[in-house]
C-alpha atoms as a PDB file:
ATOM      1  CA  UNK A   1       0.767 -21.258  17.566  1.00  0.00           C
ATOM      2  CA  UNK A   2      -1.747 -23.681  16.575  1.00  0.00           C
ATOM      3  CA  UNK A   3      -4.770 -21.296  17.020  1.00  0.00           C
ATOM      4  CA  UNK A   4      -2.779 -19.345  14.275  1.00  0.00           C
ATOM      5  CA  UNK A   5      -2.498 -22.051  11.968  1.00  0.00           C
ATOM      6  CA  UNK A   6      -6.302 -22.928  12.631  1.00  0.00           C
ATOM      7  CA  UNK A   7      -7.312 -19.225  11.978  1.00  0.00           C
ATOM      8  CA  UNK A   8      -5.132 -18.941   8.554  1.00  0.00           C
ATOM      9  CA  UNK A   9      -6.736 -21.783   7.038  1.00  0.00           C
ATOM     10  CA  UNK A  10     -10.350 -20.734   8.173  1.00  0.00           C
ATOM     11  CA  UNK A  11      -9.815 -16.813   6.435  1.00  0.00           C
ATOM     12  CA  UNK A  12     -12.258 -16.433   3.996  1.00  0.00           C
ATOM     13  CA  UNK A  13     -10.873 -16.474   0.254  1.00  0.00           C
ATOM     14  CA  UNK A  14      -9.579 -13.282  -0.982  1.00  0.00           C
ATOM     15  CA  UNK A  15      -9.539 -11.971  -4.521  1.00  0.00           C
ATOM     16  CA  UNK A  16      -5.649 -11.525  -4.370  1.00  0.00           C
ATOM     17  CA  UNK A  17      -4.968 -15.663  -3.787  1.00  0.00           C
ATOM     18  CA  UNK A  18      -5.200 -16.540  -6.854  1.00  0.00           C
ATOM     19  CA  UNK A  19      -2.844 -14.031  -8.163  1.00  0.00           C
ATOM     20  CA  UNK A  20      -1.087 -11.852  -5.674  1.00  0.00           C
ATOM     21  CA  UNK A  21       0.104  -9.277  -8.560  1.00  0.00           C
ATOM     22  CA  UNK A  22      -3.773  -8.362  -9.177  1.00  0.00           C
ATOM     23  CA  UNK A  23      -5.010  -5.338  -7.829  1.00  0.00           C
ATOM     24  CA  UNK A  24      -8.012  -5.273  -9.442  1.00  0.00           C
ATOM     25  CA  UNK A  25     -11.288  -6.698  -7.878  1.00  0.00           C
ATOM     26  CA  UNK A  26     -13.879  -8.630  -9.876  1.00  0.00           C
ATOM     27  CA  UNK A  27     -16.821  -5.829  -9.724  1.00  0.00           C
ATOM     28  CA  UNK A  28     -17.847  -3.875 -12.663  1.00  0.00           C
ATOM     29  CA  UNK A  29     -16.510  -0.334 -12.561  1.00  0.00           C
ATOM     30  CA  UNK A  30     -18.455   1.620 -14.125  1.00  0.00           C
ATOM     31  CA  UNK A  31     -16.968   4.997 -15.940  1.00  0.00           C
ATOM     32  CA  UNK A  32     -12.828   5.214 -16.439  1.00  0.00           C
ATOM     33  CA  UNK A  33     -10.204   2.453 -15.880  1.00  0.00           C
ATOM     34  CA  UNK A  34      -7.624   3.452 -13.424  1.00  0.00           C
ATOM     35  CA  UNK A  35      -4.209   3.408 -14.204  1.00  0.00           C
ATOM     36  CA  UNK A  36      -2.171   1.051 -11.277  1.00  0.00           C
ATOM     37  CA  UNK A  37      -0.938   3.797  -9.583  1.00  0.00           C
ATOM     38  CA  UNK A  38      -4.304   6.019  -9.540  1.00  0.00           C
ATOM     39  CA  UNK A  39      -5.604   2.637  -7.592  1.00  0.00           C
ATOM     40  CA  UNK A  40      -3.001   1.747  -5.345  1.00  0.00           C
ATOM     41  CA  UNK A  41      -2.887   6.110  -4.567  1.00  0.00           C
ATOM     42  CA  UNK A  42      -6.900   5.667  -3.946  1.00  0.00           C
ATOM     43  CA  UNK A  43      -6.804   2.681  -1.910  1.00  0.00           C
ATOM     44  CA  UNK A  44      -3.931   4.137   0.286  1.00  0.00           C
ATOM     45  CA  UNK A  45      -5.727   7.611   0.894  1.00  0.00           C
ATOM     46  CA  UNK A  46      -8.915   5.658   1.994  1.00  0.00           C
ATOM     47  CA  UNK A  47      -6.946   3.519   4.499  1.00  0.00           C
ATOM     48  CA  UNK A  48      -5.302   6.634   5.609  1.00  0.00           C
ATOM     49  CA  UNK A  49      -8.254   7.993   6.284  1.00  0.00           C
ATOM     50  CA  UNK A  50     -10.350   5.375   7.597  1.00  0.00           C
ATOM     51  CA  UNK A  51      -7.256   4.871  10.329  1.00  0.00           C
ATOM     52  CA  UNK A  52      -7.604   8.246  10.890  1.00  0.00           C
ATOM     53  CA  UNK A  53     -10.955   8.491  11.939  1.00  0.00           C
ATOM     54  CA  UNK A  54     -10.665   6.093  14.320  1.00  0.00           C
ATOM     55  CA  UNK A  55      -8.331   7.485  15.961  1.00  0.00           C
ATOM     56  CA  UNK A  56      -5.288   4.777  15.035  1.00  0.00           C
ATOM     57  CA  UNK A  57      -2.736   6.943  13.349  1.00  0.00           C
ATOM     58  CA  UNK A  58      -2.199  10.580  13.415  1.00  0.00           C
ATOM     59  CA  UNK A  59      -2.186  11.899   9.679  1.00  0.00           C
ATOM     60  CA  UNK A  60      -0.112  14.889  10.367  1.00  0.00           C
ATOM     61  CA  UNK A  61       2.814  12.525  11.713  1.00  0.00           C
ATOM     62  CA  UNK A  62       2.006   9.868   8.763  1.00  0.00           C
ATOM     63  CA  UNK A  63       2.465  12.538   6.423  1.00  0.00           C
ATOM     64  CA  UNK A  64       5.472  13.529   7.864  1.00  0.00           C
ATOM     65  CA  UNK A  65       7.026   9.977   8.105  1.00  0.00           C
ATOM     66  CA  UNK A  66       6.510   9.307   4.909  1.00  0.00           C
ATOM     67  CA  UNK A  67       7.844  12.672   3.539  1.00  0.00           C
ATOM     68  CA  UNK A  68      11.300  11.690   5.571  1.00  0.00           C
ATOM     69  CA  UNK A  69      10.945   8.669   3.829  1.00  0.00           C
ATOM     70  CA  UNK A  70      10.288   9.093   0.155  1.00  0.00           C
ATOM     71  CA  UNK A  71      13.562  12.279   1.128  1.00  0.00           C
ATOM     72  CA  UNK A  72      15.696   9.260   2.501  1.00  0.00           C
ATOM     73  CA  UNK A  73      14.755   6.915  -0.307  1.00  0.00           C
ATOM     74  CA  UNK A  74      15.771   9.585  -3.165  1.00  0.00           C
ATOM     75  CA  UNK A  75      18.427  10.742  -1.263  1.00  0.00           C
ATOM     76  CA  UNK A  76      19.904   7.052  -1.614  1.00  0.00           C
ATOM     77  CA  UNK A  77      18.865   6.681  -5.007  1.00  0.00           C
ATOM     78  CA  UNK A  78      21.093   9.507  -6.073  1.00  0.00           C
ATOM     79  CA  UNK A  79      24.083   8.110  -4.272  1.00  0.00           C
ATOM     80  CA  UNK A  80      23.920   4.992  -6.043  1.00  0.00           C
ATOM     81  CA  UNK A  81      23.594   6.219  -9.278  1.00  0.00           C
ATOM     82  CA  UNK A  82      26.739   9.003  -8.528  1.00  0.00           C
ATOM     83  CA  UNK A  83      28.520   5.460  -7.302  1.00  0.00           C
ATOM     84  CA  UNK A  84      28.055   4.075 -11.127  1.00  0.00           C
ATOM     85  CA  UNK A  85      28.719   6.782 -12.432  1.00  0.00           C
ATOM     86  CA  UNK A  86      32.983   6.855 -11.169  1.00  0.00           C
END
């Protein structure tokens, strides 16, 4: 484990150490500001598709999984709230 530790503490600084809640990078954007969401939904399509292209993930079955997913998470959701509700 110690080449671990030696490779953690040799990563090159990110903008999210200082504070992990920021989503934001320092660069000048030039034209709207994004909401939160809009970014994170952005960010998340381009790493979709950069996986995609080379060939690590599938997009039809990510799609999929995550449409199971968000079904199972709302499904849930609603339970819950019927439970507080008796």
């Amino acid at each position: 484990m110690r080449w671990r530790e030696d490779f953690i503490s040799r990563k090159r600084p990110s903008p999210f150490d200082k504070d992990p809640k920021r989503l934001r990078s320092d660069k000048k954007i030039t034209g709207r500001t994004l909401a939160e969401l809009e970014e994170v939904s952005i960010r998340l399509n381009t790493l979709i598709s950069i996986l995609e292209e080379r060939g690590i993930i599938n997009r039809k079955e990510y799609e999929s999984t995550v449409a199971m997913r968000l079904h199972e998470v709302s499904k849930a959701t609603a339970f819950e709230e019927l439970n507080e509700e008796l």
